[in-house]
Structure formats: structure tokens, C-alpha cells
C-alpha atoms as a PDB file:
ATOM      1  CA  UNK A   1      -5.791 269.550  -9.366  1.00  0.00           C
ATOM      2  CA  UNK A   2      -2.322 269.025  -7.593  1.00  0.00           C
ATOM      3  CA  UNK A   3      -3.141 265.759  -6.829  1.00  0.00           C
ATOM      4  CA  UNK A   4      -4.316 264.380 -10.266  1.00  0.00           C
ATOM      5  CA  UNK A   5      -0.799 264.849 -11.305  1.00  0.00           C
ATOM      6  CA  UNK A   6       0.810 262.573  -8.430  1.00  0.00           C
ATOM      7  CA  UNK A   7       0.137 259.257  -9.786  1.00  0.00           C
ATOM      8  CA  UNK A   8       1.127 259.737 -13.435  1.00  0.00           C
ATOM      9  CA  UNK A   9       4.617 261.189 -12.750  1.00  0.00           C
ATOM     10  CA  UNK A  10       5.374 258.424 -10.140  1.00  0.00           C
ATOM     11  CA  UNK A  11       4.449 256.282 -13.198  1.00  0.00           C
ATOM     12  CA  UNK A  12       6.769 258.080 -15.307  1.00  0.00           C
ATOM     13  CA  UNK A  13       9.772 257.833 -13.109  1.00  0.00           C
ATOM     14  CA  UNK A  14       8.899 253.833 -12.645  1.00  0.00           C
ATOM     15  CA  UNK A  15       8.819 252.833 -16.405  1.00  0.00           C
ATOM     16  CA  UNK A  16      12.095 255.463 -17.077  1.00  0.00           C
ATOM     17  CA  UNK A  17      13.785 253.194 -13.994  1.00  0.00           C
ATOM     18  CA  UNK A  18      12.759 249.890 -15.260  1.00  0.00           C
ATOM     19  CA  UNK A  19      14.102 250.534 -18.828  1.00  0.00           C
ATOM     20  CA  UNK A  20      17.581 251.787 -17.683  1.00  0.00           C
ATOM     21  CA  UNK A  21      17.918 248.234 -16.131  1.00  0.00           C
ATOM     22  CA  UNK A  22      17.722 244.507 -18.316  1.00  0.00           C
ATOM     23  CA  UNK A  23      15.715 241.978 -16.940  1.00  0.00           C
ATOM     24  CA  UNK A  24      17.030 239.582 -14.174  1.00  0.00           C
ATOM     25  CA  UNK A  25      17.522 235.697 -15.326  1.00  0.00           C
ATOM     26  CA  UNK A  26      17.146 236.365 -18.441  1.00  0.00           C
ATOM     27  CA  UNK A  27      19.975 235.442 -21.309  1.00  0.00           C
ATOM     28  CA  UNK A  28      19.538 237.598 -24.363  1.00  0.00           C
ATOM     29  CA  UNK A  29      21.087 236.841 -27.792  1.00  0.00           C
ATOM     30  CA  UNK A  30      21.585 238.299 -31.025  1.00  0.00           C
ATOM     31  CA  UNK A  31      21.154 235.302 -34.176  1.00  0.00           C
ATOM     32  CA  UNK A  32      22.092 231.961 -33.593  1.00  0.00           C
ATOM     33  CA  UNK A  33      25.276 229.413 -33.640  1.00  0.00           C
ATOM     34  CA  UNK A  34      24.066 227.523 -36.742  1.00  0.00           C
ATOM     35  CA  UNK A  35      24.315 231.286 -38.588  1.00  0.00           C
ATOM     36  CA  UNK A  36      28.036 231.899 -37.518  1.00  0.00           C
ATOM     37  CA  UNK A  37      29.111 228.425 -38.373  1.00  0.00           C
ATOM     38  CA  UNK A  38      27.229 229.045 -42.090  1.00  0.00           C
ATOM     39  CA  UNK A  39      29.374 232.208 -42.337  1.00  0.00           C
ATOM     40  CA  UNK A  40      27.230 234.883 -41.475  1.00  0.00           C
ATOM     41  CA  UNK A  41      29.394 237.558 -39.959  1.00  0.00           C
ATOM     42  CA  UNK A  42      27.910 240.922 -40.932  1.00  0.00           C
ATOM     43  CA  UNK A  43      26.923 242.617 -37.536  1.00  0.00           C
ATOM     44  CA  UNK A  44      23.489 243.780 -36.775  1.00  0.00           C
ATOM     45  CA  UNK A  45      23.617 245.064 -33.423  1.00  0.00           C
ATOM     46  CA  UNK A  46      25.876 247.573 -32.158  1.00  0.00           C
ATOM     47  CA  UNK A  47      28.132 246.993 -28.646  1.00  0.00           C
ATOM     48  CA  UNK A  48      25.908 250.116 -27.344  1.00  0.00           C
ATOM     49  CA  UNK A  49      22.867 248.517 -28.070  1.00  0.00           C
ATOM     50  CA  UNK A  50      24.066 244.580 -26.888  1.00  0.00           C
ATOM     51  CA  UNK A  51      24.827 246.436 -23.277  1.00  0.00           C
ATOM     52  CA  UNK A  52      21.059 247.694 -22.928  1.00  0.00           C
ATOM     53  CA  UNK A  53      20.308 243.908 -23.097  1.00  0.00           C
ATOM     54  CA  UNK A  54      22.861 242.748 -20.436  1.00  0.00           C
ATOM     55  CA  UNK A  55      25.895 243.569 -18.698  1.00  0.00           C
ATOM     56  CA  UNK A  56      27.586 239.876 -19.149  1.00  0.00           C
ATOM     57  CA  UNK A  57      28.724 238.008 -21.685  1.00  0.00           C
ATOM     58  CA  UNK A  58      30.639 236.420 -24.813  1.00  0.00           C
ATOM     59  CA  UNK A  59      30.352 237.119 -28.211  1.00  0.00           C
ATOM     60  CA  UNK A  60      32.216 238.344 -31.554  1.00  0.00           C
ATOM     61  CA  UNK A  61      32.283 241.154 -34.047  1.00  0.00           C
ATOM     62  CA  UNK A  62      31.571 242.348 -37.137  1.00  0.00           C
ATOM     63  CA  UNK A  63      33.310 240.324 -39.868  1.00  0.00           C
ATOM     64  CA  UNK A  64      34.351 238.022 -36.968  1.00  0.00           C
ATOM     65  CA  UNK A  65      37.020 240.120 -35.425  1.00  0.00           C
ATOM     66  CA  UNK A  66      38.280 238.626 -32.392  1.00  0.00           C
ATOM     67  CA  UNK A  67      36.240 237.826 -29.634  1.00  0.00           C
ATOM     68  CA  UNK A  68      33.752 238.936 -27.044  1.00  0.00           C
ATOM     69  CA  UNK A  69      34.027 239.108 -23.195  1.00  0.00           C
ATOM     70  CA  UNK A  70      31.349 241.751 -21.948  1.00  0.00           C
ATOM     71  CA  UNK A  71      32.244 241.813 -18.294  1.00  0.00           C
ATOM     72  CA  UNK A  72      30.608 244.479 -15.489  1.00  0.00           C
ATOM     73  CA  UNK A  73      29.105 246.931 -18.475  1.00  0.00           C
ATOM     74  CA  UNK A  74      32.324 246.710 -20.343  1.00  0.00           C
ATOM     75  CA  UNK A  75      33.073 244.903 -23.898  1.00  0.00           C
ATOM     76  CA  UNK A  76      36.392 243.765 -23.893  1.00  0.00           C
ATOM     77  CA  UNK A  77      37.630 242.814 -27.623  1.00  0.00           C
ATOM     78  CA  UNK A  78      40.892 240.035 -28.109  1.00  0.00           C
ATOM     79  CA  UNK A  79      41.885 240.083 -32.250  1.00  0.00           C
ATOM     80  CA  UNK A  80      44.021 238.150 -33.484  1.00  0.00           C
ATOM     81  CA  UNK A  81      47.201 238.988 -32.407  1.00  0.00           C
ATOM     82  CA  UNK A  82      46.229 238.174 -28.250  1.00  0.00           C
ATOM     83  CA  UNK A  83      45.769 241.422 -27.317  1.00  0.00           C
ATOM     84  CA  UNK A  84      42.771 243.111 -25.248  1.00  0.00           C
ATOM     85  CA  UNK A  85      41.243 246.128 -27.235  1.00  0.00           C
ATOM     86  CA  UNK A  86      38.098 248.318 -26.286  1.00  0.00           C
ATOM     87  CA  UNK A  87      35.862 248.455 -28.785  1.00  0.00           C
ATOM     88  CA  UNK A  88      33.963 251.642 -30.191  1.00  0.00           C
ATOM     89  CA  UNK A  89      30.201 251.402 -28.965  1.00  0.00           C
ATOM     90  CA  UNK A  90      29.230 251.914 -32.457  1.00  0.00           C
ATOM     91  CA  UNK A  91      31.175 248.612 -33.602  1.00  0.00           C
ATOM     92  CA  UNK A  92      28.338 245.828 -34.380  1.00  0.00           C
ATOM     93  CA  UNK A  93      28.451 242.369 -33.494  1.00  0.00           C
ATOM     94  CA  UNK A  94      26.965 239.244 -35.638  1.00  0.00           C
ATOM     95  CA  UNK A  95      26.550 237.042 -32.289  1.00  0.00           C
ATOM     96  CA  UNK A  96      26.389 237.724 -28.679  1.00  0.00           C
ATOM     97  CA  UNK A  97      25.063 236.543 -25.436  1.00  0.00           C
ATOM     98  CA  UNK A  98      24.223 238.408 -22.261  1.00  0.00           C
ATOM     99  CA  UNK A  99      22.748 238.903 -19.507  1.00  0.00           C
ATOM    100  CA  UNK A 100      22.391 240.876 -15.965  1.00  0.00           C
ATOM    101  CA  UNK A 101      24.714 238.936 -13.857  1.00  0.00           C
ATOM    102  CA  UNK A 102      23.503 238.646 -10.272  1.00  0.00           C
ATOM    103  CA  UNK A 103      25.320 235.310  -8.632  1.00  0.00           C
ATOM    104  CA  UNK A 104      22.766 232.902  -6.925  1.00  0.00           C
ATOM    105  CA  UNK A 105      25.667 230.592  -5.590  1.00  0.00           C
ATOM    106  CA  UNK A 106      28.874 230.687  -5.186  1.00  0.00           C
ATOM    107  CA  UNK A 107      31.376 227.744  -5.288  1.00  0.00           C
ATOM    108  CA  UNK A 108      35.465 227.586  -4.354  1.00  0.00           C
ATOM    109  CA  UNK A 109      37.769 225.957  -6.756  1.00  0.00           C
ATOM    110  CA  UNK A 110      41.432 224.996  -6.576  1.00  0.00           C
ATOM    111  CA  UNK A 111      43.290 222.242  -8.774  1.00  0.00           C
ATOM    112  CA  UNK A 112      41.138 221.798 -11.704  1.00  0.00           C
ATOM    113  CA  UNK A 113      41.399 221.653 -15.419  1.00  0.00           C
ATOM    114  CA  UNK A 114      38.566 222.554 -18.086  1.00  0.00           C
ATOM    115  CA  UNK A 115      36.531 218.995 -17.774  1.00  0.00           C
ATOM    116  CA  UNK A 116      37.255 218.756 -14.052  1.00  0.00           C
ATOM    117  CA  UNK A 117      35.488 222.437 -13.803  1.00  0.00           C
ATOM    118  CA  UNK A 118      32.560 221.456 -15.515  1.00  0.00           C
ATOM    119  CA  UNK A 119      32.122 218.054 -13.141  1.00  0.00           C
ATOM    120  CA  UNK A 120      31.955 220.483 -10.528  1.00  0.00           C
ATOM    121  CA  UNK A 121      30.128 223.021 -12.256  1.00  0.00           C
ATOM    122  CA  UNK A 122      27.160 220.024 -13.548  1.00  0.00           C
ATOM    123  CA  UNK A 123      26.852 219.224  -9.748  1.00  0.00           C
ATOM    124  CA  UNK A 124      26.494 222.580  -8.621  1.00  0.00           C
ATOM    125  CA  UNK A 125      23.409 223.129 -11.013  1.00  0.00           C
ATOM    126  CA  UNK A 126      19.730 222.402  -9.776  1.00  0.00           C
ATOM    127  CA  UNK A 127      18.162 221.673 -13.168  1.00  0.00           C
ATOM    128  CA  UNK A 128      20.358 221.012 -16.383  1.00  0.00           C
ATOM    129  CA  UNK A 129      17.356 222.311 -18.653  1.00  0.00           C
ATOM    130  CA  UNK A 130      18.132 226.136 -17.451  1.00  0.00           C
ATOM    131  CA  UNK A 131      20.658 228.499 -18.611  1.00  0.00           C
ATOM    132  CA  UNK A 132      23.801 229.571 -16.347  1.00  0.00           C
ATOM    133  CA  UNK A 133      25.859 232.341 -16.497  1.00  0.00           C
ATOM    134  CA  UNK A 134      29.182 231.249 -15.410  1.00  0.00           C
ATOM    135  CA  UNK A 135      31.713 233.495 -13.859  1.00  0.00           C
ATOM    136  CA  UNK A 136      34.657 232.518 -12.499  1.00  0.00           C
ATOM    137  CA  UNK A 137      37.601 235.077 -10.818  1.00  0.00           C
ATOM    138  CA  UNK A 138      41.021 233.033 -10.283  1.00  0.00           C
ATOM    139  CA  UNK A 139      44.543 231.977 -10.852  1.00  0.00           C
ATOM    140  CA  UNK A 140      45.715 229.710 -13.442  1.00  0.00           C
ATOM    141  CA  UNK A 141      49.125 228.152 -14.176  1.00  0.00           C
ATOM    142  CA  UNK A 142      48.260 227.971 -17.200  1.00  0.00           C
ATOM    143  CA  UNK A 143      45.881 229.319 -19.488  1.00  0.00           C
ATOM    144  CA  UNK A 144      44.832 228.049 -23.667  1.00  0.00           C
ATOM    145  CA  UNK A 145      42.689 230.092 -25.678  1.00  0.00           C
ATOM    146  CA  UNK A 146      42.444 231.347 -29.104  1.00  0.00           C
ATOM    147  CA  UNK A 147      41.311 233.949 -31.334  1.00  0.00           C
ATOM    148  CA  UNK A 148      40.152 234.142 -34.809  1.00  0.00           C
ATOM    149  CA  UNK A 149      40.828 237.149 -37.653  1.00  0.00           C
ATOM    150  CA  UNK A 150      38.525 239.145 -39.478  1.00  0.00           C
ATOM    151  CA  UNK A 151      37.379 237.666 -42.278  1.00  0.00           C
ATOM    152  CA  UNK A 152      36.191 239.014 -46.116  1.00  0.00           C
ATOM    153  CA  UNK A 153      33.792 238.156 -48.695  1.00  0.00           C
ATOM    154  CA  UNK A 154      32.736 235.795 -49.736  1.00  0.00           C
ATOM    155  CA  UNK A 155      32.900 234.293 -46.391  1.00  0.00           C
ATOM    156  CA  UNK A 156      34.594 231.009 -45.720  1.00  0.00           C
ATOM    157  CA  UNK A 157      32.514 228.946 -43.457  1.00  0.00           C
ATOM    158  CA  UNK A 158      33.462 229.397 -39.668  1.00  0.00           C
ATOM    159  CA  UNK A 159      35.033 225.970 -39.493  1.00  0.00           C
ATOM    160  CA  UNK A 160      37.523 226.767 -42.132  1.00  0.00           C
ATOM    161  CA  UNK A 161      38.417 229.668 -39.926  1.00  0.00           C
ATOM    162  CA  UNK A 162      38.774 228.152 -37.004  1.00  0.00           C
ATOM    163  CA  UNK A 163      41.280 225.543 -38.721  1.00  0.00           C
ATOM    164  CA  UNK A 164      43.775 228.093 -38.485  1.00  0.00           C
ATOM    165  CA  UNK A 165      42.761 230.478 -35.840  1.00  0.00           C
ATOM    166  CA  UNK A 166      45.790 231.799 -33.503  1.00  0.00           C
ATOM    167  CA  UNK A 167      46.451 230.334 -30.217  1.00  0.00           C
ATOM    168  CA  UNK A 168      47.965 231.405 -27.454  1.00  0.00           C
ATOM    169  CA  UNK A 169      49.435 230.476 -23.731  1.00  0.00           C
ATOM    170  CA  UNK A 170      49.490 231.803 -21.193  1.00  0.00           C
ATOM    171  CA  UNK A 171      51.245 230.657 -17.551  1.00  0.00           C
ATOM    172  CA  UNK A 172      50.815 232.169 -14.200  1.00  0.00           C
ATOM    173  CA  UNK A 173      47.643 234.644 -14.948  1.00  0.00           C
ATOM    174  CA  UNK A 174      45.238 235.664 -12.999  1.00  0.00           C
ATOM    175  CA  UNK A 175      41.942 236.383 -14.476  1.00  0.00           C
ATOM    176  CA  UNK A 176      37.973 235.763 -15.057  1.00  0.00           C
ATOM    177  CA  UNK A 177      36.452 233.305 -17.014  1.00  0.00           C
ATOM    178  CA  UNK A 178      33.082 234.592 -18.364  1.00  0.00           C
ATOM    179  CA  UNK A 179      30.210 232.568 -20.384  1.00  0.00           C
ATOM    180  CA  UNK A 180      27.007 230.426 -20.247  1.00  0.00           C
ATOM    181  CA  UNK A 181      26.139 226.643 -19.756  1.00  0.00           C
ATOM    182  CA  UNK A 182      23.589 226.479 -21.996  1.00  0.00           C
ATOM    183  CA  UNK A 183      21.153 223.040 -22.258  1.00  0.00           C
ATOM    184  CA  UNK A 184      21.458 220.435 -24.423  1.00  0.00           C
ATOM    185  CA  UNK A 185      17.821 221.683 -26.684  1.00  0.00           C
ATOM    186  CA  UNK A 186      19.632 224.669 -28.057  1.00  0.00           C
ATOM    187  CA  UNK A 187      21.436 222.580 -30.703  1.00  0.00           C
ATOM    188  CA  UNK A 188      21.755 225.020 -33.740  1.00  0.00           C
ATOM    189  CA  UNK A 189      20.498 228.037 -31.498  1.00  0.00           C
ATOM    190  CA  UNK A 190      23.282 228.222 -29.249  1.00  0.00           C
ATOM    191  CA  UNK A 191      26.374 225.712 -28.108  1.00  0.00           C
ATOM    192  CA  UNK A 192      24.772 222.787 -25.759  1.00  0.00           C
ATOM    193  CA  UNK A 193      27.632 222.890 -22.527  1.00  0.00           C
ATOM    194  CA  UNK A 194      29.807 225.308 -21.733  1.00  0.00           C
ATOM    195  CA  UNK A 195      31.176 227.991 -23.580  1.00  0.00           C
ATOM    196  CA  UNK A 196      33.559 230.508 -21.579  1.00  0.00           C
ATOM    197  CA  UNK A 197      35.932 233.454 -22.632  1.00  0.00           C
ATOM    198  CA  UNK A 198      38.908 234.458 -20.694  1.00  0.00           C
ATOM    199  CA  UNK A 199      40.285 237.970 -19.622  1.00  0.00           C
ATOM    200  CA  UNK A 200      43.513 238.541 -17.595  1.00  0.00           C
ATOM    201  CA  UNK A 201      43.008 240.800 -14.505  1.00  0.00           C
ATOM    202  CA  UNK A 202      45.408 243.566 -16.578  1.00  0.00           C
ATOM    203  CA  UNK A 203      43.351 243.245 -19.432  1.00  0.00           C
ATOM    204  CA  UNK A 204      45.992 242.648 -21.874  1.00  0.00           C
ATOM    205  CA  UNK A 205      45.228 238.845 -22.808  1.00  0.00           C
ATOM    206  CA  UNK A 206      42.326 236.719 -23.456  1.00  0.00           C
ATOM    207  CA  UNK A 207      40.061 234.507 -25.799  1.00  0.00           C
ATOM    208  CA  UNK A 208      38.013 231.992 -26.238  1.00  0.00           C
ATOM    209  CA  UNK A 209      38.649 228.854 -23.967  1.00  0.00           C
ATOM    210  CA  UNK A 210      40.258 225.556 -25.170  1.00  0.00           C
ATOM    211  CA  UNK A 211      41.902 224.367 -21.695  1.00  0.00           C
ATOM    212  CA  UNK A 212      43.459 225.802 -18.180  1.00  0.00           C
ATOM    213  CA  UNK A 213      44.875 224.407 -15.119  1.00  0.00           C
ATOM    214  CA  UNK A 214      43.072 226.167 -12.445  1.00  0.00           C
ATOM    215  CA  UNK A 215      45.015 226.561  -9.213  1.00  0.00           C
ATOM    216  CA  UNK A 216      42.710 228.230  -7.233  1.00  0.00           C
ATOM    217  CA  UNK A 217      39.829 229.987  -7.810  1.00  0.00           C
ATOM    218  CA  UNK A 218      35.533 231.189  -6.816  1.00  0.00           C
ATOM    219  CA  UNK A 219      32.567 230.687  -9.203  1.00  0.00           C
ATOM    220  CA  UNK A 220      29.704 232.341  -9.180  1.00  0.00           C
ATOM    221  CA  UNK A 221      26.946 230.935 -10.909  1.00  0.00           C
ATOM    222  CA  UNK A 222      23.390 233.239 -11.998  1.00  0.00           C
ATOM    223  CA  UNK A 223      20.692 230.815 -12.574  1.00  0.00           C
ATOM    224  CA  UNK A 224      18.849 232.223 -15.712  1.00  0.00           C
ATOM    225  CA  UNK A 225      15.137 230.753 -16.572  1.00  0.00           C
ATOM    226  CA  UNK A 226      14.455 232.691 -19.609  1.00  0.00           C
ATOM    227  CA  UNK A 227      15.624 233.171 -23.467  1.00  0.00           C
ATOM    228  CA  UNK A 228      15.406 235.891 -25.923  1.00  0.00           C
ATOM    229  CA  UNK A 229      16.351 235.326 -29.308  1.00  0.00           C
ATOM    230  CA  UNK A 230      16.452 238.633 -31.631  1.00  0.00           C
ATOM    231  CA  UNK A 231      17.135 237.409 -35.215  1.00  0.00           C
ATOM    232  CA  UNK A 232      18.608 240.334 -37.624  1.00  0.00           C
ATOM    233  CA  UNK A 233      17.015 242.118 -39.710  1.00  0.00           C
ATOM    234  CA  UNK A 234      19.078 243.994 -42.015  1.00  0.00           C
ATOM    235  CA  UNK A 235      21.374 240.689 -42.751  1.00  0.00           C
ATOM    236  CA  UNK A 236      21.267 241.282 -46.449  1.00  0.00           C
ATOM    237  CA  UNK A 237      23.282 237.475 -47.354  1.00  0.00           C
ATOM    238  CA  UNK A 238      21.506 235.418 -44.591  1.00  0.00           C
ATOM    239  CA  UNK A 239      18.594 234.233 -46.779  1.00  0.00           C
ATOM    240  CA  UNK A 240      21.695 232.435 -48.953  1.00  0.00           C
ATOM    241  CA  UNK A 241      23.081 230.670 -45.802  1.00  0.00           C
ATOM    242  CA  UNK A 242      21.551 227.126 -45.701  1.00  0.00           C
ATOM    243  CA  UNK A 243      20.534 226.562 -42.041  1.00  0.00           C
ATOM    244  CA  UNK A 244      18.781 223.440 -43.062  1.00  0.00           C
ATOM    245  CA  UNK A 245      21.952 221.003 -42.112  1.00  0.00           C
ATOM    246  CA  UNK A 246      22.562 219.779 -38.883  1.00  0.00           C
ATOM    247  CA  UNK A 247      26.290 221.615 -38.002  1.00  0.00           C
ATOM    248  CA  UNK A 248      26.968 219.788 -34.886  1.00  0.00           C
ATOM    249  CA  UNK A 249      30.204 218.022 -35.953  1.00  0.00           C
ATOM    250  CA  UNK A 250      31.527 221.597 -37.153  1.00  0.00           C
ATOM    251  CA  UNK A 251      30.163 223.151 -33.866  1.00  0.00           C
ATOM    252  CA  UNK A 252      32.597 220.380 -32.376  1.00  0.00           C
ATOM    253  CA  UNK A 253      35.421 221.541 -34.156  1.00  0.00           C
ATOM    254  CA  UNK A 254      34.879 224.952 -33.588  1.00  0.00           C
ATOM    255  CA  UNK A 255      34.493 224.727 -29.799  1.00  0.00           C
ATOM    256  CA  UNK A 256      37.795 222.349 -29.578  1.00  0.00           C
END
């Protein structure tokens, strides 16, 4: 009788061990670019619930409040005004990427601004139709990113937004650069390139990238062959959004 019982319980402790852990090369996200960019900021999926999916990544918030650098099981939050917040787990997010981050390469860096990192970044990457985590620890003399506000209904369309988001700069920080180079097929899904958020090392300053000069620096790159998509449910307005245009030139905008 004893040993009938040996097998199921070993079982048991297996499937309890694989759930407490997301799946390797795998990037996970919550609703898509082309939503965002249409105005759909109501959050669906709590920070609590984005970190069982991944323990890296970039992202916003509810309303669009500030953005999202998930970085070793953490969710860092930078509003508006620059600063680093952490965010209740219960706060929900409209759009978010991550993954388990587990490096496959590593690469040194010194003396390189934002289009000079991703030369070395595109030759560093076996096949361009993959996804990459990106995450890069380093020293910068000086740093550009920006933030955006929350927003309130009826929602202006993320471009509009982004016309008059906050900037800020930053000299002599160190810090890590976290995101995804995504491939060029996830036009409307996700952004095609690179899309990275910075975090100082104190954790007081951060946002989403628009330029650096990188003195010196290490990236680690995680080689990710697979895509999950989870679409919201409970987005009451998203059946008003038209996702029928092509949003590339706002995307553009956006991004720069």
C-alpha cells in the first residue's frame, strides 16, 4: 500500500515546482502596441499576476501612469515627475512584456550611443526573426528618457500624449537598461527593434529610452523562441478602439 502512494506525491511536488517557475525563452505579453497607441489604457492584469509570467521586463500602468521596468522579480514604476516608485502588487497594467531572464551571451560595451548599441547588438544576434531580452548593466555620461502622466476619459490617443510627455537628463549615472528586440513581423503586436527602459543603480531615476552615451558597459542578451499573447478580457471600451489602421507612423513618434 506504501508504495502506491510514492509516485503520485513525487508528481505532486513536480507540477507544484514547475508552476512556481515561468517558462524559459519565452516572452509573455499582456494586449498589444496597436491597443495603447488607440488609447486603451484600462489595466487588466495586476503587477502580482504580470510577475507569475516573468521576472523581466517593460511595460506601463493603469491609465498610463508612468512606466514599467520589471527587473530581478521587482516592478519598478517612473511617473511623471522622474522619480522611481514601487508599485502596489494589486496595481494593473494595460501593457507589459516579460520574461524569465537567463543570459545566453554576454557582450562588453564602452563608447556607444543608442544606434551605435543596436549595430552591436544586430551583430551579436544569431537570427533576427527571434525575440531578445536585452539587459544591459553600465555607466553613462549621459542618459535621455521620458515619462508620460496618467491620463482620463475619454482617452486621448497615445500619440497626443506622448507630444508632451516629460523628459528628463540625466549625466554621470550608472544603471541598467532593460527591454526586448523584438522582429520586424510584430508590427501592430508589439514595437519591431528595440525598445529599452532605464533604471539608475539607486533607483531614484528612470524611463523610457530616447538616447545615452554609454561609456562603458556588459550586455547580456536571453535568446527567446517563443510568444504568448493574452488579450484582456474585461476591457469594457476596447471593442470602440479601431485597430483596423495601420499605426506605424504614430508608433514612430511614440518611440522617438
Amino acid at each position: 500500500m506504501k508504495k502506491q502512494w510514492i509516485i503520485p506525491l513525487v508528481l505532486l511536488f513536480c507540477c507544484i515546482g514547475c508552476a512556481a517557475h515561468p517558462p524559459v525563452n519565452t516572452v509573455t505579453q499582456t494586449s498589444t502596441i496597436d491597443v495603447l497607441l488607440a488609447g486603451g489604457y484600462d489595466g487588466d492584469m495586476t503587477c502580482g499576476e504580470l510577475l507569475g509570467h516573468g521576472d523581466f521586463g517593460i511595460g506601463t500602468f493603469d491609465r498610463l501612469d508612468g512606466e514599467m521596468i520589471v527587473l530581478d522579480g521587482q516592478v519598478f514604476q517612473v511617473r511623471a515627475d522622474g522619480r522611481v516608485y514601487r508599485p502596489p502588487a494589486g496595481l494593473k497594467t494595460p501593457f507589459a512584456a516579460v520574461s524569465r531572464f537567463e543570459a545566453d551571451k554576454s557582450v562588453g560595451l564602452s563608447n556607444l550611443d543608442y544606434p551605435g548599441l543596436q549595430q552591436v547588438l544586430d551583430r551579436e544576434i544569431s537570427d533576427p526573426h527571434l525575440f531578445y531580452a536585452i539587459r544591459i548593466a553600465g555607466r553613462f555620461s549621459k542618459m535621455h528618457t521620458r515619462s508620460v502622466p496618467p491620463q482620463e476619459k475619454p482617452y486621448p490617443p497615445l500619440a497626443e500624449v506622448a507630444a508632451t510627455q516629460p523628459e528628463f537628463e540625466m549625466e554621470d549615472v550608472s544603471g541598467t537598461i532593460v527591454g526586448y528586440r523584438c522582429p520586424a513581423y510584430v508590427k501592430g503586436i508589439n514595437v519591431p527593434g528595440y525598445h529599452l527602459h532605464f533604471i539608475s543603480d539607486d533607483r531614484k531615476q528612470g524611463g523610457h529610452i530616447l538616447g545615452f552615451e554609454l561609456d562603458e558597459g556588459r550586455a547580456e542578451i536571453d535568446r527567446c523562441n517563443k510568444f504568448v499573447l493574452i488579450m484582456p478580457e474585461s476591457a469594457e471600451d476596447r471593442h470602440q478602439l479601431d485597430l483596423s489602421r495601420d499605426r506605424s507612423d504614430e508608433l514612430e513618434k511614440v518611440e522617438k
